[in-house]
Protein backbone atom coordinates (compact mmCIF):
# COMPACT_ATOMS: atom_id res chain seq x y z
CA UNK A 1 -11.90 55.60 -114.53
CA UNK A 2 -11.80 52.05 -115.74
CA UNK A 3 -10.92 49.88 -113.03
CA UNK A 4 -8.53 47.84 -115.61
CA UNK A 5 -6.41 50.90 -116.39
CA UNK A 6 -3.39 50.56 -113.68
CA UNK A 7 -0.94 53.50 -112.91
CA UNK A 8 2.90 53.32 -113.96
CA UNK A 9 3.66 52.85 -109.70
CA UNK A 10 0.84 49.86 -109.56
CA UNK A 11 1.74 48.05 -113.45
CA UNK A 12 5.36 47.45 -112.04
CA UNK A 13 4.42 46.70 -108.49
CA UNK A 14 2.24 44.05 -110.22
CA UNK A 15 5.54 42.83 -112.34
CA UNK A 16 7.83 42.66 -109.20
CA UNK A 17 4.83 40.72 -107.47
CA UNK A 18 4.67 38.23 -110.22
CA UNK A 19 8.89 38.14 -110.88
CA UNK A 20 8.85 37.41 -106.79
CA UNK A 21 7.43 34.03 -107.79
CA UNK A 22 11.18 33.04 -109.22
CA UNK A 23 12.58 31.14 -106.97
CA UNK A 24 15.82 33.31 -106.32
CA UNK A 25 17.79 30.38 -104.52
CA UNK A 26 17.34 27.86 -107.40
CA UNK A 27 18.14 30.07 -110.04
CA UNK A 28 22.05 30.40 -110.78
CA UNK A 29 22.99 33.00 -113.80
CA UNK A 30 26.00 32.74 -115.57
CA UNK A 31 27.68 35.30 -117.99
CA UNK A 32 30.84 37.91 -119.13
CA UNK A 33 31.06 40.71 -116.71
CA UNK A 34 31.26 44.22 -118.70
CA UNK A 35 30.71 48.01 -117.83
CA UNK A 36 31.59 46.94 -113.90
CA UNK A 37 30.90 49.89 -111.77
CA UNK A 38 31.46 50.85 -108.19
CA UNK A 39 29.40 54.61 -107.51
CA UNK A 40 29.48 56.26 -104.04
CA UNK A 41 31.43 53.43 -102.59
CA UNK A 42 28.75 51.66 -102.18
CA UNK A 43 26.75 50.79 -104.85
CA UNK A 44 27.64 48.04 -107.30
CA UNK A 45 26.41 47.58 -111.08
CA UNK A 46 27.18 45.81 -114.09
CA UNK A 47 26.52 43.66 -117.14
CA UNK A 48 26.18 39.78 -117.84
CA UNK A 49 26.08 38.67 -120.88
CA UNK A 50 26.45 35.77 -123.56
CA UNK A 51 29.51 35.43 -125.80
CA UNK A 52 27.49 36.13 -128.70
CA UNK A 53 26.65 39.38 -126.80
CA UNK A 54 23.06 38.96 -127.95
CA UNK A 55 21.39 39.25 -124.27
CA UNK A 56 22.23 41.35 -121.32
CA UNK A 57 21.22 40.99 -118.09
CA UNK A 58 21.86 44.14 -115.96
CA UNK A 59 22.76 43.44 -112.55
CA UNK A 60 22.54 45.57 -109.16
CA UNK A 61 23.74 45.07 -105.85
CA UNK A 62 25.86 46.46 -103.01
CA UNK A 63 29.53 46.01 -101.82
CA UNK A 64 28.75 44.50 -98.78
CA UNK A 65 27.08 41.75 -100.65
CA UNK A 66 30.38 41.77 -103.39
CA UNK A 67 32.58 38.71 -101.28
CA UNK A 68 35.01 38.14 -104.41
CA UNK A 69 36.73 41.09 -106.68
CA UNK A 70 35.36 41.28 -110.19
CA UNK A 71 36.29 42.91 -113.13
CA UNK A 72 34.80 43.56 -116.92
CA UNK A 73 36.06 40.76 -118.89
CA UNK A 74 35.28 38.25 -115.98
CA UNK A 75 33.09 34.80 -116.05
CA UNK A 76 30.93 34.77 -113.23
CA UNK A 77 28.02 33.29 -111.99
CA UNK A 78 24.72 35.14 -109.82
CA UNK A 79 22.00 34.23 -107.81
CA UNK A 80 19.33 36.54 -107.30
CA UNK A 81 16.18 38.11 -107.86
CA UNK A 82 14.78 40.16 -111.16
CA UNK A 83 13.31 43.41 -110.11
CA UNK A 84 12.00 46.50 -112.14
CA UNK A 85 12.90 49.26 -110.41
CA UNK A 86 10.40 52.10 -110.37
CA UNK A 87 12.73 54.74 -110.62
CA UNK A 88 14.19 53.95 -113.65
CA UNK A 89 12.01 51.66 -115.31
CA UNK A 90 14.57 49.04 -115.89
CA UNK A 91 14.56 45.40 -115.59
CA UNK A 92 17.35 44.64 -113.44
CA UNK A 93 19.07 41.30 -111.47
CA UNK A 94 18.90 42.24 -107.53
CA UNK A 95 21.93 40.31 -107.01
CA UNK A 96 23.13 38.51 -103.64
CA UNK A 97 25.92 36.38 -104.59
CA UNK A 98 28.69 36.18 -107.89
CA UNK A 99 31.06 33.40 -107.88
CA UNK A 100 33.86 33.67 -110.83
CA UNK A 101 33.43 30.96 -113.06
CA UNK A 102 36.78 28.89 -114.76
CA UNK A 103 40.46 28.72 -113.87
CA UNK A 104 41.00 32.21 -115.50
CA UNK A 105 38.86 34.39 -113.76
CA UNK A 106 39.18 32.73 -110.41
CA UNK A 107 43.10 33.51 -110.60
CA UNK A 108 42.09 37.01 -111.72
CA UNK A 109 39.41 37.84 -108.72
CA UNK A 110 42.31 35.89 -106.45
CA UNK A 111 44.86 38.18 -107.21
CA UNK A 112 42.44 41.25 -107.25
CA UNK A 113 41.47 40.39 -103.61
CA UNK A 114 45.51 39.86 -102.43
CA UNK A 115 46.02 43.12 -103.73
CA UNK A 116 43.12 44.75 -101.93
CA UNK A 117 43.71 42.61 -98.57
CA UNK A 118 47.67 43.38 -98.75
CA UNK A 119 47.00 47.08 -99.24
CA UNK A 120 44.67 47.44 -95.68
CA UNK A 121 47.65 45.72 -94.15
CA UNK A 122 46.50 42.07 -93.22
CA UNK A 123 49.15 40.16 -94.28
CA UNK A 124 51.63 42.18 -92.16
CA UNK A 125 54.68 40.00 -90.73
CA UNK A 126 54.72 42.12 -87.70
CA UNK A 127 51.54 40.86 -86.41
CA UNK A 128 51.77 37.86 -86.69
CA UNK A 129 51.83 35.77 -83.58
CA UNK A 130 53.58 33.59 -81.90
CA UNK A 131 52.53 29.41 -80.87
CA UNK A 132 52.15 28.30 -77.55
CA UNK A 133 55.17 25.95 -77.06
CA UNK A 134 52.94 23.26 -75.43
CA UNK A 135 49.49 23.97 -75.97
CA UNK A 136 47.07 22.24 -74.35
CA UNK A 137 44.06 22.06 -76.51
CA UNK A 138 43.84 23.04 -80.19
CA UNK A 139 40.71 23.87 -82.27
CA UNK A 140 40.85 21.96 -85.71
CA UNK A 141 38.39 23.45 -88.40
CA UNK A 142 38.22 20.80 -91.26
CA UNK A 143 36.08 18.17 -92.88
CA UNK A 144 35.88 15.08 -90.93
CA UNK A 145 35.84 13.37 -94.12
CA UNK A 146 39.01 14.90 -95.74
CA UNK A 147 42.40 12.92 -95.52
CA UNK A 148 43.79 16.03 -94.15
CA UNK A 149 41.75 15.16 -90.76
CA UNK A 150 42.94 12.06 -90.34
CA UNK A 151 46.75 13.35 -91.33
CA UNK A 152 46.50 15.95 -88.82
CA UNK A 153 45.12 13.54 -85.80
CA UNK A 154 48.02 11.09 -86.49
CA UNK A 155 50.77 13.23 -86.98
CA UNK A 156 49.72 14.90 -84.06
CA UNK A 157 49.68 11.83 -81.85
CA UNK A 158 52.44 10.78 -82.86
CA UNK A 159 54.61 13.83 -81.91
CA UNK A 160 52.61 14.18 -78.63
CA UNK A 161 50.30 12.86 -76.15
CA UNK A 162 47.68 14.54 -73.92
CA UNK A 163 46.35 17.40 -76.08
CA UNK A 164 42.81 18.17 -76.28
CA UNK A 165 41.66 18.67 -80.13
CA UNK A 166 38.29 19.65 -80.46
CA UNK A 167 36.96 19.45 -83.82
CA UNK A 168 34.34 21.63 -85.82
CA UNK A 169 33.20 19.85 -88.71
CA UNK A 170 32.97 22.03 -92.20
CA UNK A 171 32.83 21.43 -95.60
CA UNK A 172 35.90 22.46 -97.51
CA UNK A 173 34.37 23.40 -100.50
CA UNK A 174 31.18 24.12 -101.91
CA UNK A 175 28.53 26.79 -101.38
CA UNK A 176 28.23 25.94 -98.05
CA UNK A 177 32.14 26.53 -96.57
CA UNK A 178 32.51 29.80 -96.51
CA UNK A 179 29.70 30.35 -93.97
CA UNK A 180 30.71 27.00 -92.07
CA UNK A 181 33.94 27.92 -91.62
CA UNK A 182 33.40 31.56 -90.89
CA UNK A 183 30.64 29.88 -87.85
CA UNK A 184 33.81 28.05 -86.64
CA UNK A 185 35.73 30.97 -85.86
CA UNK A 186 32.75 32.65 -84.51
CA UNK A 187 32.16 29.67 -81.94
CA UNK A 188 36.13 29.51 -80.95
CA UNK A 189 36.45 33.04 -80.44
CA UNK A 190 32.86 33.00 -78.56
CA UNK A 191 34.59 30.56 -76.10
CA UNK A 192 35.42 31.68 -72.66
CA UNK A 193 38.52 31.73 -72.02
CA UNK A 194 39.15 28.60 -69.90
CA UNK A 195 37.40 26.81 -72.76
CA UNK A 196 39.61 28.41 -75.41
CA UNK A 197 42.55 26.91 -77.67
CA UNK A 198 45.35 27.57 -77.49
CA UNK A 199 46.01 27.60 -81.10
CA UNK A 200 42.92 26.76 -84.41
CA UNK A 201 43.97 24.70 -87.31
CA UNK A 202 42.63 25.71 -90.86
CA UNK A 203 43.00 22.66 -92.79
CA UNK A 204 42.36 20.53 -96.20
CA UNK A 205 43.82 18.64 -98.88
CA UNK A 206 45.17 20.09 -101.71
CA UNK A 207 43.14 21.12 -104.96
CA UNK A 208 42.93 23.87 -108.14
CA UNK A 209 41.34 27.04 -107.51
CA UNK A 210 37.97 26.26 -107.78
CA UNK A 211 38.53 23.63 -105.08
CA UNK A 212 40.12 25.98 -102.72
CA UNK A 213 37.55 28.62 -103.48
CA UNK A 214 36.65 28.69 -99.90
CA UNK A 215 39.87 29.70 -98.80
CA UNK A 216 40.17 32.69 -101.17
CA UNK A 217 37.17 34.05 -100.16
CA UNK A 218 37.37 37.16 -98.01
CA UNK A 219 35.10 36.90 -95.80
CA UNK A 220 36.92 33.95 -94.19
CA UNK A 221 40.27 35.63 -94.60
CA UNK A 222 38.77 38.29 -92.14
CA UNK A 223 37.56 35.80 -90.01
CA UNK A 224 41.03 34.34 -89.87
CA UNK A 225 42.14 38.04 -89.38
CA UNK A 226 40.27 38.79 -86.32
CA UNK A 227 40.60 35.79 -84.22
CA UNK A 228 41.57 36.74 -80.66
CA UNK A 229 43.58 32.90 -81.23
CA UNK A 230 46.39 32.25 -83.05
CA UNK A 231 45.28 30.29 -86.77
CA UNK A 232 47.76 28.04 -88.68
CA UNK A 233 46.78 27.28 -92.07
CA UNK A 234 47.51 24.01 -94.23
CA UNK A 235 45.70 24.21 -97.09
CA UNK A 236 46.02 22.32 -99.93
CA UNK A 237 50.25 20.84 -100.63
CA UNK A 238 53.45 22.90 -100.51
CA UNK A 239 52.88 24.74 -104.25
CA UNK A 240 49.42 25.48 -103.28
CA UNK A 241 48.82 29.25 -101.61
CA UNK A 242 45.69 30.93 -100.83
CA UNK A 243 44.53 33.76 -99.08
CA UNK A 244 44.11 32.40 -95.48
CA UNK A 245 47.51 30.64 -95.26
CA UNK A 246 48.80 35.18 -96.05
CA UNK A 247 46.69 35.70 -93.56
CA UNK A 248 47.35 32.98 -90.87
CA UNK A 249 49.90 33.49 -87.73
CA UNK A 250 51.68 30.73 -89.25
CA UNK A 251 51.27 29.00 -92.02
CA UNK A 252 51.84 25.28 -93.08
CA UNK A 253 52.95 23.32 -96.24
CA UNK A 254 50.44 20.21 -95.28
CA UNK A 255 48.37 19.17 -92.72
CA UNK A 256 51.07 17.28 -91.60
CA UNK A 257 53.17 19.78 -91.52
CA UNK A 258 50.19 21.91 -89.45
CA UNK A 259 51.12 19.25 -86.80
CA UNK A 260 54.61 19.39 -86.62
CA UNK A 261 53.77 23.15 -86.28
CA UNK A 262 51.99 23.00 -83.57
CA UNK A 263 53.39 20.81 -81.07
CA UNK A 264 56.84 19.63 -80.47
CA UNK A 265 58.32 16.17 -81.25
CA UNK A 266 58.46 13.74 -77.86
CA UNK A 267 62.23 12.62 -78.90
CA UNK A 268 63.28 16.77 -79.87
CA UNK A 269 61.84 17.81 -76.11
CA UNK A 270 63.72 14.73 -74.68
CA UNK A 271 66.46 15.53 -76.12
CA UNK A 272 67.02 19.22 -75.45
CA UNK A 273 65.91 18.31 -72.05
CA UNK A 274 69.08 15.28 -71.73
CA UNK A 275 70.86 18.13 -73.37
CA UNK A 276 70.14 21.13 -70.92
CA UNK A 277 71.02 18.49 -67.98
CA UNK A 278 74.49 17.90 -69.38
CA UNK A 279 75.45 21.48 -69.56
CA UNK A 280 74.17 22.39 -65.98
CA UNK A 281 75.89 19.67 -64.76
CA UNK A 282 78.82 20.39 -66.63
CA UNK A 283 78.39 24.41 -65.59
CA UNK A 284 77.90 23.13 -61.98
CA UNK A 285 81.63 20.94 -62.50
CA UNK A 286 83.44 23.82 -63.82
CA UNK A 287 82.22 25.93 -60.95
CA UNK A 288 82.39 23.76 -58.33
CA UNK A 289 86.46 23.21 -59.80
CA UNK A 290 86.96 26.72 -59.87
CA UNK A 291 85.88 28.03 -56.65
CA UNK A 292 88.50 24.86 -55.39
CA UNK A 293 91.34 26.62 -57.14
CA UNK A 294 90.27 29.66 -55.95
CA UNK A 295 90.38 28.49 -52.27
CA UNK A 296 93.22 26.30 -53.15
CA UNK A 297 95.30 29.36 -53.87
CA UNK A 298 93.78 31.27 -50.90
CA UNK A 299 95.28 28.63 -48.68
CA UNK A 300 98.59 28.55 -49.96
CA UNK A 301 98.12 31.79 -49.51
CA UNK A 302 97.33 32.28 -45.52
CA UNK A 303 99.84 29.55 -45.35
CA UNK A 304 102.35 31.44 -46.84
CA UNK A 305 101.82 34.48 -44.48
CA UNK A 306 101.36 33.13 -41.99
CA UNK A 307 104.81 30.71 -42.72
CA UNK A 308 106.74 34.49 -43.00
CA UNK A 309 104.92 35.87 -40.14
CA UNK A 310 106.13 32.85 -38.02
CA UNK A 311 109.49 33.27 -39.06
CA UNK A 312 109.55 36.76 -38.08
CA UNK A 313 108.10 36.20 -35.00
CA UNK A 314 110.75 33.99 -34.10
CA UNK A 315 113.67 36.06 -35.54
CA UNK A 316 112.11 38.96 -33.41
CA UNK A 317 112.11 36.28 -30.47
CA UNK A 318 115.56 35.58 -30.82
CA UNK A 319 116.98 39.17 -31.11
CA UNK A 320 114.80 39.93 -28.34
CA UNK A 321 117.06 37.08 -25.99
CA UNK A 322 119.94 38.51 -26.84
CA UNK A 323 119.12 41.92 -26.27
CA UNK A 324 117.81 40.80 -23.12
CA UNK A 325 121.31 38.97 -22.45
CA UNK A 326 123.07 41.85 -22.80
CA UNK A 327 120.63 44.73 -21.17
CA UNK A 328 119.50 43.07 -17.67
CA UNK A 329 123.13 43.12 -16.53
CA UNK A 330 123.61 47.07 -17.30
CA UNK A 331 119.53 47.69 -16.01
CA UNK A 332 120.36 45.62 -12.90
CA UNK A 333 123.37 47.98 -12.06
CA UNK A 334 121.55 50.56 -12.56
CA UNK A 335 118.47 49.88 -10.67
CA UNK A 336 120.89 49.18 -7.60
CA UNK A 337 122.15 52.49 -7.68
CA UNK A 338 118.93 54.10 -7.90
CA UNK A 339 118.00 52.13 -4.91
CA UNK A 340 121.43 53.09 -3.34
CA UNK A 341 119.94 57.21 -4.02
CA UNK A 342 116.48 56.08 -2.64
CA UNK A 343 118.09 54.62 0.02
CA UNK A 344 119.95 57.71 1.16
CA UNK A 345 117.22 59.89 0.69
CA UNK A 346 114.36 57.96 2.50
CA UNK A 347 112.70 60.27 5.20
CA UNK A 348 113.31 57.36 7.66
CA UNK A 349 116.64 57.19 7.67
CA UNK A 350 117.07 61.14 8.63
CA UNK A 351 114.03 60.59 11.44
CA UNK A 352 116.49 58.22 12.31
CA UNK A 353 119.05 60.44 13.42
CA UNK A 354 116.49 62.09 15.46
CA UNK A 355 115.05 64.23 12.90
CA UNK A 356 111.27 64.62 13.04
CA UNK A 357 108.54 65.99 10.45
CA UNK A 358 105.65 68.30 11.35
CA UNK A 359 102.55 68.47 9.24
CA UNK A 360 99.63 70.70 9.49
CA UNK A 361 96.56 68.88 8.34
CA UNK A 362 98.52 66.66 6.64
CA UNK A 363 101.28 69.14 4.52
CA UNK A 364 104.37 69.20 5.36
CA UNK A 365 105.69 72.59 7.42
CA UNK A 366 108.92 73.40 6.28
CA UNK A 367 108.54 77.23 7.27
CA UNK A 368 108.00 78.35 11.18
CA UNK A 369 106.35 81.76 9.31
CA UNK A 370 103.67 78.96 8.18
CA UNK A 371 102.29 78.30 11.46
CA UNK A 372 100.74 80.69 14.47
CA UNK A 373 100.92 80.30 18.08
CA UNK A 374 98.29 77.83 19.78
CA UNK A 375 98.32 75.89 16.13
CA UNK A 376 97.81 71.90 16.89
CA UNK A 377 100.58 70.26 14.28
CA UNK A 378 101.55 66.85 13.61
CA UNK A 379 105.34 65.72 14.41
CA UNK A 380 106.36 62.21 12.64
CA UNK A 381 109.17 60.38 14.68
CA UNK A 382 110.94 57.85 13.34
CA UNK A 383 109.58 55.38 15.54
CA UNK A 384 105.82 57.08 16.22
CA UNK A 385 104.08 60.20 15.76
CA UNK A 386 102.17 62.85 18.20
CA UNK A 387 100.28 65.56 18.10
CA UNK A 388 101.47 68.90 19.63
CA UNK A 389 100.43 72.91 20.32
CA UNK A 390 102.55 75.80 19.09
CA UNK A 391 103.48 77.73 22.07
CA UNK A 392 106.22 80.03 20.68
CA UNK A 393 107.07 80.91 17.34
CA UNK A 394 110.86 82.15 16.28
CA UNK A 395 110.98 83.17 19.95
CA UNK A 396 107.57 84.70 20.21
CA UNK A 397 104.74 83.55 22.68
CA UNK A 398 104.77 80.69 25.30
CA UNK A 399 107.78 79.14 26.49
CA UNK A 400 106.35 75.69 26.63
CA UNK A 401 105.76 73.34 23.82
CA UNK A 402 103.17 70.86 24.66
């Protein structure tokens, strides 16, 4: 075979060799976007072409690599690499980046991509989180060279003293901030966690879509949606709006009005703090005054008992004296008579008329039945006792009694 002759497989090998040589970087197409397709989910082709629709350029490349939402009808810019493709034996773009071109396809793929981002949910109020009421440090992503940097710092300072702002420097727009800012999320969210802000600060000045291109693009609205610390955004003045302030925790009219956001005024604190004082101390008044009332009353109350108490005390007292007056003359009477009864009924007046009282074992024997012959007994005298021996009982036994 003549060594010249080249198969299909090695002809367009040699082509893509030789289209390699573009330099894919440099070389920027723009066109109109028509027949856009989207097959498997996955795969992503379309046309570009002139407005005289007398050249097309077919283009091929993935959704992965798709950052912005296009449509047919769009103006758009690529950057690429030409490739035939084997397969098919087409001439085709290999495509890495499109960037809509002009005010009116800008605000198209912007409103393309709010639609898709609200739709998966991440512009959701509920969650959205909350500031740290004093942070401590803050992570500011801007452009040291934008106004809004400067803004920010003073504003800041101004309101309050002592916080740590450590600043990644990005460019705002451009071809280069989208993958600078996305590396400053990466790096705060890579801190540890004694290292980490309490809050990052999304910031620039204000500008037309083009300018805030950067902020519409989704890859750093996903970055914005999956920091582990809470973003404000300020970009651009109060009628601008882009896709990371929807996204944002919070989201700010200006860069001033990031700082006012995200620390509190010296003079507010100051005052709620004067503020707070005056109602304890005015809570701690009223208290203080009501617990006196309360033992104020409880006072005049014991003192009112014990006032009635007193007086009955002393009425009882007094009816008691007269009672008293009137009984001990009738109890004295009749405590003499008892006595007079006692009196005639004490044992030692009858052992006094020569009575006496025998006992056995110390009872009282007041039947002769009760005791037996040769029995000791006790006999009580009325002056003395002595013991004795039962010698003869109701005429029975001995005749002497010992």
């Amino acid at each position: 075979m003549d060594p010249h002759v080249l198969s299909v497989a090695q002809y367009l090998d040699l082509v893509n060799q030789a289209l390699r040589q573009v330099p894919s970087d440099q070389t920027v197409v723009e066109g109109e976007v028509s027949d856009f397709r989207i097959a498997q989910g996955k795969w992503v082709s379309f046309d570009l072409k002139d407005e005289q629709e007398e050249a097309v350029l077919k283009c091929f490349m993935t959704t992965w690599q798709l950052k912005v939402q296009i449509e047919s009808g769009m103006r758009v810019q690529v950057k690429g690499y030409p490739k035939v493709y084997e397969r098919f034996g087409s001439f085709k773009m290999n495509v890495q980046e499109v960037a809509p071109v002009g005010e009116g396809a800008l605000r198209r793929a912007y409103e393309l991509l709010k639609k898709k981002m609200e739709a998966e949910g991440l512009f959701d109020v509920s969650r959205k989180r909350s500031l740290s009421r004093f942070p401590e440090r803050i992570g500011l992503i801007t452009s040291r060279d934008a106004a809004a940097y400067g803004d920010f710092l003073r504003i800041l300072n101004n309101r309050w003293g002592g916080v740590v702002v450590e600043h990644a420097h990005v460019h705002v727009q451009g071809r280069q901030a989208v993958k600078e800012i996305v590396g400053a999320f990466q790096y705060f969210n890579a801190l540890s966690e004694s290292e980490r802000p309490d809050a990052l600060v999304l910031t620039r000045g204000g500008g037309g879509l083009e300018d805030l291109h950067a902020f519409n693009d989704e890859g750093v609205a996903r970055a914005i949606f999956s920091s582990s610390i809470p973003v404000v955004c300020a970009v651009g003045h109060e009628r601008d709006e882009s896709l990371a302030d929807f996204v944002a925790d919070v989201r700010a009219s200006t860069p001033s009005n990031a700082a006012e956001r995200v620390v509190p005024s010296r003079s507010d604190v100051s005052y709620e703090i004067e503020t707070m004082a005056r109602h304890m101390e005015e809570r701690m008044r009223d208290h203080i005054e009501m617990r006196s009332r309360v033992i104020e009353r409880a006072t005049g109350s014991i003192s009112f008992i014990l006032e009635r108490q007193k007086e009955r005390f002393r009425a009882a007292h007094e009816r008691l004296m007269v009672a008293g007056e009137d009984w001990l003359p009738l109890i004295r009477s009749e405590l003499e008579g008892l006595a007079r009864v006692l009196r005639q009924v004490d044992p030692k007046r009858v052992l006094a008329r020569g009575y006496s009282i025998v006992t056995v074992n110390g009872a009282v024997v007041a039947d002769a039945s009760k005791v037996g012959v040769g029995q000791e007994v006790g006999v009580q005298l009325a002056a003395g006792s002595f013991d004795a021996q039962v010698t003869r009982v109701d005429g029975k036994g001995q005749q002497k009694l010992v």
